[in-house]
N, C-alpha and C. Protein backbone atom coordinates (compact mmCIF):
# COMPACT_ATOMS: atom_id res chain seq x y z
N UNK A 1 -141.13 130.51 111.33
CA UNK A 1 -140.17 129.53 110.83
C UNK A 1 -140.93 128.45 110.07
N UNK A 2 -140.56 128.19 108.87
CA UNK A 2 -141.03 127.18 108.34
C UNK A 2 -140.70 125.62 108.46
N UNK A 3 -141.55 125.05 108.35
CA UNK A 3 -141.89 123.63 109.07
C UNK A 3 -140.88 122.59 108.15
N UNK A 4 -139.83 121.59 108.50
CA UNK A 4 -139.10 120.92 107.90
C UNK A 4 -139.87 120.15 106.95
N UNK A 5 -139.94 119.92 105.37
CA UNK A 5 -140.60 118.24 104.80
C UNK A 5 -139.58 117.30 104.83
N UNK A 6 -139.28 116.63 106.01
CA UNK A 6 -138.92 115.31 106.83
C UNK A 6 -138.85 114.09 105.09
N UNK A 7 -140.35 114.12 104.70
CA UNK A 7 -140.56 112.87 103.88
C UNK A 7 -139.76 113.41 102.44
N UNK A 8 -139.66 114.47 101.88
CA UNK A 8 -139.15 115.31 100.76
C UNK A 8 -137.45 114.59 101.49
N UNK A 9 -136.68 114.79 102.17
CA UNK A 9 -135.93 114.92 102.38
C UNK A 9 -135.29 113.38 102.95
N UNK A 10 -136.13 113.13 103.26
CA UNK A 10 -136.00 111.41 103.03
C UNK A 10 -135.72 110.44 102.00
N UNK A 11 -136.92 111.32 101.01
CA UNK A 11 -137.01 110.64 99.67
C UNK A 11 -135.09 111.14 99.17
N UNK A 12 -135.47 112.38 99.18
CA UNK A 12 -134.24 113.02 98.50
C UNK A 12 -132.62 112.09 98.86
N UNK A 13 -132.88 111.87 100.07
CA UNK A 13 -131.29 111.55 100.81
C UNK A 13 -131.24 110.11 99.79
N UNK A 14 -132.95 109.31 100.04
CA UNK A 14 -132.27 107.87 99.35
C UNK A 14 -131.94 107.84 98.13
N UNK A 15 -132.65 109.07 97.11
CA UNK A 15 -132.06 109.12 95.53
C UNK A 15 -130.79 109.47 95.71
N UNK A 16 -130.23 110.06 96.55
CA UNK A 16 -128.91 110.63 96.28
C UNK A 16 -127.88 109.47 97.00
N UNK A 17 -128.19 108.58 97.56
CA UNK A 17 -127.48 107.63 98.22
C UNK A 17 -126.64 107.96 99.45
N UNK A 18 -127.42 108.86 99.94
CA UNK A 18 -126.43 109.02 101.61
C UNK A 18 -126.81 107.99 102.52
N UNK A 19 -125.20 108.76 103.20
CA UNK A 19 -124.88 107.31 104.47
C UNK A 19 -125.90 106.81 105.55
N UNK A 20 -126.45 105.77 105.98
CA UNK A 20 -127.39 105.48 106.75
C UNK A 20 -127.26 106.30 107.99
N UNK A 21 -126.03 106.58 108.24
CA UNK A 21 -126.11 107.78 109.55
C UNK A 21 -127.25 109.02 109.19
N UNK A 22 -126.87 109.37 108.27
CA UNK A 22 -127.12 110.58 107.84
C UNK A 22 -129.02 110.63 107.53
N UNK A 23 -129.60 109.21 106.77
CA UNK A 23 -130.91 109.00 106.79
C UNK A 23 -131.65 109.01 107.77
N UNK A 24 -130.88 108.04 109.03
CA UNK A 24 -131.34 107.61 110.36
C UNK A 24 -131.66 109.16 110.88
N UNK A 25 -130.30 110.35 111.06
CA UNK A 25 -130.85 111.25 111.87
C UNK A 25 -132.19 112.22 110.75
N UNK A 26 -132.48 112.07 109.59
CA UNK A 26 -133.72 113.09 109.53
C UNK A 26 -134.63 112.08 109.45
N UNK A 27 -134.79 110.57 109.85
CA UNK A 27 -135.91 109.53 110.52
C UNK A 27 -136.27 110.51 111.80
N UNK A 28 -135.19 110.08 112.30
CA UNK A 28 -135.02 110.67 114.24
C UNK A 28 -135.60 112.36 114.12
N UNK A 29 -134.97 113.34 113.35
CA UNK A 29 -135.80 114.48 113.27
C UNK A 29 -137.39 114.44 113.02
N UNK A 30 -137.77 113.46 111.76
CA UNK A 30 -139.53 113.43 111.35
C UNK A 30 -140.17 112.75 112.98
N UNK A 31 -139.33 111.64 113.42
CA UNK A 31 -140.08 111.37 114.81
C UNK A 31 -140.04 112.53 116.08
N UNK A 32 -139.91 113.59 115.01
CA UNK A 32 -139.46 114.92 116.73
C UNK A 32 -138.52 114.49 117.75
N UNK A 33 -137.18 114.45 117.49
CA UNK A 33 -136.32 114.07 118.24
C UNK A 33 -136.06 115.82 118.66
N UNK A 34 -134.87 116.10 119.35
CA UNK A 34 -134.48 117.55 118.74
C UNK A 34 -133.32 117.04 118.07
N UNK A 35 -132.93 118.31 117.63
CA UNK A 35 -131.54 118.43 116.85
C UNK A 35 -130.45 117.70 118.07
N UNK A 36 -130.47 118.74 119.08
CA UNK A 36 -129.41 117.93 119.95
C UNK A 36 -129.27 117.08 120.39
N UNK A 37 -130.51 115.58 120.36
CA UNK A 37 -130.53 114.46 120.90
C UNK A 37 -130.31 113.73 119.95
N UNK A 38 -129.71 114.22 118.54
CA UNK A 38 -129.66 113.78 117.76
C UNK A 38 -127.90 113.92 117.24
N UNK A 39 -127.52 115.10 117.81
CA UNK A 39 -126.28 115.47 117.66
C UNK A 39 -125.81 114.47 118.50
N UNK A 40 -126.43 114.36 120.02
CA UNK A 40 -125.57 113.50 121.21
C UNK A 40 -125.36 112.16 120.65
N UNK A 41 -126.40 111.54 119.73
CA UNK A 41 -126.61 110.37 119.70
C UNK A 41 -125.42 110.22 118.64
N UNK A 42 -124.81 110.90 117.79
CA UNK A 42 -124.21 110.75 116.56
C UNK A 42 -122.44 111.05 117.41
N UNK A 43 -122.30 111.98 118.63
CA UNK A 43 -121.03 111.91 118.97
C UNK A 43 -120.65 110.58 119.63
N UNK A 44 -122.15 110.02 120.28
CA UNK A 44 -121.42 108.68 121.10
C UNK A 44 -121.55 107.51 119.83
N UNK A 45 -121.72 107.39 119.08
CA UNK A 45 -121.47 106.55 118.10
C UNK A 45 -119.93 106.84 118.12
N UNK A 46 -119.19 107.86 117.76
CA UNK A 46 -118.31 107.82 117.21
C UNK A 46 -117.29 107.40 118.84
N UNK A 47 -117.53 106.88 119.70
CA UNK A 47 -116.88 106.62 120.98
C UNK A 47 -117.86 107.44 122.25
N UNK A 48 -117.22 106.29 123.32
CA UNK A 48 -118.15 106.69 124.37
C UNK A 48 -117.76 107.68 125.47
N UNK A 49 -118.70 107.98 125.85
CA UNK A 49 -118.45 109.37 126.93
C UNK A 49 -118.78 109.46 127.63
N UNK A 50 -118.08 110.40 128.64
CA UNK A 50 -118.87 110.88 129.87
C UNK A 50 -120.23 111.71 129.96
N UNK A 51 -120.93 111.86 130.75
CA UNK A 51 -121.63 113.45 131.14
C UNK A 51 -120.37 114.57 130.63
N UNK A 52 -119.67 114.79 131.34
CA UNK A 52 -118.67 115.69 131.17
C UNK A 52 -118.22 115.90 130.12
N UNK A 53 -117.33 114.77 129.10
CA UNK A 53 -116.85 114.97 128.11
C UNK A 53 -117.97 115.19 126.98
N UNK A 54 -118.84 114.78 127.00
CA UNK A 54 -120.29 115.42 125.90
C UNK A 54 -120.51 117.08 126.69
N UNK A 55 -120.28 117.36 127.59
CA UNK A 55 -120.52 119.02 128.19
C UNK A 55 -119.56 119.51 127.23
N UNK A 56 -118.10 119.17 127.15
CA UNK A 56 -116.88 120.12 126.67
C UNK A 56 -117.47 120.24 125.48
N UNK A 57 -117.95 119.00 124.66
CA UNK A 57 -117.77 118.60 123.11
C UNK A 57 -119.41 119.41 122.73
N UNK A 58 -120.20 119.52 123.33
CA UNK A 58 -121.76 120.72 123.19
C UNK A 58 -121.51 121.75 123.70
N UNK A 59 -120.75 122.31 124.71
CA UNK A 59 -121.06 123.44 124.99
C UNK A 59 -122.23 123.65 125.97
N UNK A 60 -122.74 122.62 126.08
CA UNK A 60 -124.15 122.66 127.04
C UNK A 60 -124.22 122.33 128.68
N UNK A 61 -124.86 123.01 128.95
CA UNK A 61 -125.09 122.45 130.94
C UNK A 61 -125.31 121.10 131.00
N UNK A 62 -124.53 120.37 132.00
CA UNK A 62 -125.03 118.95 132.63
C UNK A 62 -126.16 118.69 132.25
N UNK A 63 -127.41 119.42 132.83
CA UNK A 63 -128.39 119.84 133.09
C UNK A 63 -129.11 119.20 131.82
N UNK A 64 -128.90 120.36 131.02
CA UNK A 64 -129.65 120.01 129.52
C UNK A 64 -129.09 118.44 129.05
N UNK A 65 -127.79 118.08 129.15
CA UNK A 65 -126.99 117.33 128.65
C UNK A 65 -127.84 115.68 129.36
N UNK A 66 -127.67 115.97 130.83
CA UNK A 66 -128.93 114.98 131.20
C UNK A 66 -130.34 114.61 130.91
N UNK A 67 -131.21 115.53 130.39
CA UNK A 67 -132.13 115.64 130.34
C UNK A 67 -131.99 114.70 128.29
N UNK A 68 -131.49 115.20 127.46
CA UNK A 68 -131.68 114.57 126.73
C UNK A 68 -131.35 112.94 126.43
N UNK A 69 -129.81 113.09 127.46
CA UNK A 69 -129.70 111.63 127.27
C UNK A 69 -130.47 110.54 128.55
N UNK A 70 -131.68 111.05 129.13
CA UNK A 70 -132.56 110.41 129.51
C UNK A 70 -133.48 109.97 128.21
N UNK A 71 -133.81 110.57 127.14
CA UNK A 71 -134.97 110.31 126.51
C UNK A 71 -134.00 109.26 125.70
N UNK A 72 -132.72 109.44 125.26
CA UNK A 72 -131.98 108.56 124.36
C UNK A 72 -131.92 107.58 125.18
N UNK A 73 -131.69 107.22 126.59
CA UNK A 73 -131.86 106.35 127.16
C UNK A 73 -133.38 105.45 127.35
N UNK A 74 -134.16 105.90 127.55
CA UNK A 74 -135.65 105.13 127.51
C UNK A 74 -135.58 105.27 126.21
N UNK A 75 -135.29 105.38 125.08
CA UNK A 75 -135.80 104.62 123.81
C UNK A 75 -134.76 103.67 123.42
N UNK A 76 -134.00 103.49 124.14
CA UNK A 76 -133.36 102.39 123.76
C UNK A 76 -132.16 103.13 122.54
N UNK A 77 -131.79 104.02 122.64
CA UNK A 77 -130.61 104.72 121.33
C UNK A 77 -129.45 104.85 122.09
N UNK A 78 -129.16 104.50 123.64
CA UNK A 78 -127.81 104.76 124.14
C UNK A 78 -127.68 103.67 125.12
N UNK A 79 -126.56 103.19 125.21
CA UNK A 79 -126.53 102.41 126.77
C UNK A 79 -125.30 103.26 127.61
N UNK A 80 -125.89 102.83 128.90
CA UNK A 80 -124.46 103.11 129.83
C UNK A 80 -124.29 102.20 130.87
N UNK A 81 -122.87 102.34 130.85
CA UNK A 81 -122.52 101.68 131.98
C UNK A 81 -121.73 101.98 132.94
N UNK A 82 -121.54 101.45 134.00
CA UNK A 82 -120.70 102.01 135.14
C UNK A 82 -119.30 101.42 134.91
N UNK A 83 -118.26 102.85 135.10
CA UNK A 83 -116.93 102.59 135.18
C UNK A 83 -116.54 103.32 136.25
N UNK A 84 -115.26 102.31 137.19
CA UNK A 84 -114.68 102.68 138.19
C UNK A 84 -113.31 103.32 138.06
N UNK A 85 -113.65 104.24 138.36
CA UNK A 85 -111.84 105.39 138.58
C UNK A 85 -111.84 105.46 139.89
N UNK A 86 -111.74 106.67 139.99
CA UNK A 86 -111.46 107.51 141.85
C UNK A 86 -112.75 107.26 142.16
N UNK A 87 -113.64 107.21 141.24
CA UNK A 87 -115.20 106.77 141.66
C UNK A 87 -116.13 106.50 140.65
N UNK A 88 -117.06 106.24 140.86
CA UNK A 88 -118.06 105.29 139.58
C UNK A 88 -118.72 106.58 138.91
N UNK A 89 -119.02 106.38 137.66
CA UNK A 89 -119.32 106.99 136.81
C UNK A 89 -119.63 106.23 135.44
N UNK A 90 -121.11 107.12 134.73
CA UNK A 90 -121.33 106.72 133.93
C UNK A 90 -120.41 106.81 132.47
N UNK A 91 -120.47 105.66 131.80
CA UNK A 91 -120.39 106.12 130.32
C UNK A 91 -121.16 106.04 129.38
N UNK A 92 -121.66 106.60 128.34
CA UNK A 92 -122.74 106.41 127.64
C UNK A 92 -121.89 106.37 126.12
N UNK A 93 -122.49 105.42 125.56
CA UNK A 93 -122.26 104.83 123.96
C UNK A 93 -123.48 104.68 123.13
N UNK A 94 -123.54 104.94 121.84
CA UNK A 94 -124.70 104.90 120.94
C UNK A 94 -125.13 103.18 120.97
N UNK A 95 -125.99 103.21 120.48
CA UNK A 95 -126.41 101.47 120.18
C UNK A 95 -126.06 101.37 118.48
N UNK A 96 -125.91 100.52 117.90
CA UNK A 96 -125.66 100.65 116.76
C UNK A 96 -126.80 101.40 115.49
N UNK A 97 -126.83 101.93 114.27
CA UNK A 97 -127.88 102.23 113.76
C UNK A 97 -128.18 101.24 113.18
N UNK A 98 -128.76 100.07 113.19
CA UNK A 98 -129.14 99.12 112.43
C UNK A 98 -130.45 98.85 113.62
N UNK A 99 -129.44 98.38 115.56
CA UNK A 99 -130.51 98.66 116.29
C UNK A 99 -131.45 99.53 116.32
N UNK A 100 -131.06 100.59 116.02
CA UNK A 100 -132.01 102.12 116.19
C UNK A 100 -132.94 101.64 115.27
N UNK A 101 -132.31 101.58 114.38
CA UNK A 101 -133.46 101.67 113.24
C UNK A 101 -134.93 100.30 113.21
N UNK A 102 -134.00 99.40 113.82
CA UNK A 102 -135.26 98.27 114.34
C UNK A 102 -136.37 99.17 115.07
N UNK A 103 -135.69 99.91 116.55
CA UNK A 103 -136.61 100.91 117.09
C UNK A 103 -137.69 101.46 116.38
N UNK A 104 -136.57 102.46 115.46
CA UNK A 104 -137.91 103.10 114.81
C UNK A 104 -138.81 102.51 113.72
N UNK A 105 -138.25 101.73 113.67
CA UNK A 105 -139.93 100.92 113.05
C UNK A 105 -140.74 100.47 113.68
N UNK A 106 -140.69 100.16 115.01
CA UNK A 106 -141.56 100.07 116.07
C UNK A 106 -142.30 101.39 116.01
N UNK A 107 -141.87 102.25 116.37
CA UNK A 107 -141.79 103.57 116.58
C UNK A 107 -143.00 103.68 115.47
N UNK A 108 -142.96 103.60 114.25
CA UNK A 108 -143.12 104.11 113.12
C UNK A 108 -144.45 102.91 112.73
N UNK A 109 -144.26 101.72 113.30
CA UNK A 109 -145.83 100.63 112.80
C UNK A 109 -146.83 100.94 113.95
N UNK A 110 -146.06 101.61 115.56
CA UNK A 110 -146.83 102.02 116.21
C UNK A 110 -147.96 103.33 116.08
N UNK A 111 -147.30 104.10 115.45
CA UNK A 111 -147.98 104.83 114.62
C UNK A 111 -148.75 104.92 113.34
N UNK A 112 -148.64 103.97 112.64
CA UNK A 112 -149.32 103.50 111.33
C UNK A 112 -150.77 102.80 111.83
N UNK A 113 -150.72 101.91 113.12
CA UNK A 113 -151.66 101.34 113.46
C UNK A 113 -152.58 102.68 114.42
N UNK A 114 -152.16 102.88 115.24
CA UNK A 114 -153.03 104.37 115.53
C UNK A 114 -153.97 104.88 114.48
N UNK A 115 -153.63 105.49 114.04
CA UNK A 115 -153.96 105.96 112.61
C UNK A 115 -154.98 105.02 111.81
N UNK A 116 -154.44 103.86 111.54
CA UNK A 116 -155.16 102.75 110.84
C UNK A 116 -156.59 102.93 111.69
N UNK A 117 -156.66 102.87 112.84
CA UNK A 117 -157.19 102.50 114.50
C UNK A 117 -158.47 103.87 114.26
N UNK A 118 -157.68 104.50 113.70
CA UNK A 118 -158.93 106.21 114.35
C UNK A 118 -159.52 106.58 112.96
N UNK A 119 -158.69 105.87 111.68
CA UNK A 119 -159.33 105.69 110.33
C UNK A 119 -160.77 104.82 110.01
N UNK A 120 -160.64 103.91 110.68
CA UNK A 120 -161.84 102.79 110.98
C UNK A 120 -162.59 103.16 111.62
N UNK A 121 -162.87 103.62 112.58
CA UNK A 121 -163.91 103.97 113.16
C UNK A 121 -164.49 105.41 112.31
């Protein structure tokens, strides 16, 4: 399988003027997100969800479904919070992409300086 060019396709999206959603997720792909933590992150933008209701809307096990929105959770791309019905349960919502994108420039000077870091020596 051949290897995505992330920066080709970067460049490309901003000559062509697509929507910052759409830039943000092949940012989030060049930082090795997967596809599906990238899909999750783009359904809870559009409203927030359960575990469950992201299972119906992927097709995917709890399981997997947890596991990614742990990593969206430690980077700071989702929040949740507790809501009470018959019993407590999470909901999870995107953070806005303007936040994200603060992230990944962290993300992204943290890596520039690395680099800078192992260039110098």
């Amino acid at each position: 399988m051949a290897k995505r060019n992330y920066v080709a396709d970067i460049e490309n999206a901003l000559i062509e003027g697509k929507k910052s959603t759409e830039l943000l997720n092949m940012i989030l792909g060049f930082l090795d997100f997967k596809p599906v933590e990238i899909r999750i992150y783009n359904i809870l933008l559009k409203s927030p969800l359960t575990i469950k209701q992201i299972e119906k809307q992927l097709n995917l096990s709890e399981r997997t479904i947890r596991k990614y929105i742990k990593r969206l959770d430690q980077e700071g791309f989702i929040i949740k919070k507790v809501e009470q019905s018959k019993r407590l349960k999470y909901i999870y919502m995107s953070t806005s992409p303007q936040e994200v994108w603060k992230k990944v420039q962290g993300i992204i000077q943290r890596i520039l300086s690395e680099i800078t870091k192992v260039l110098e020596t």
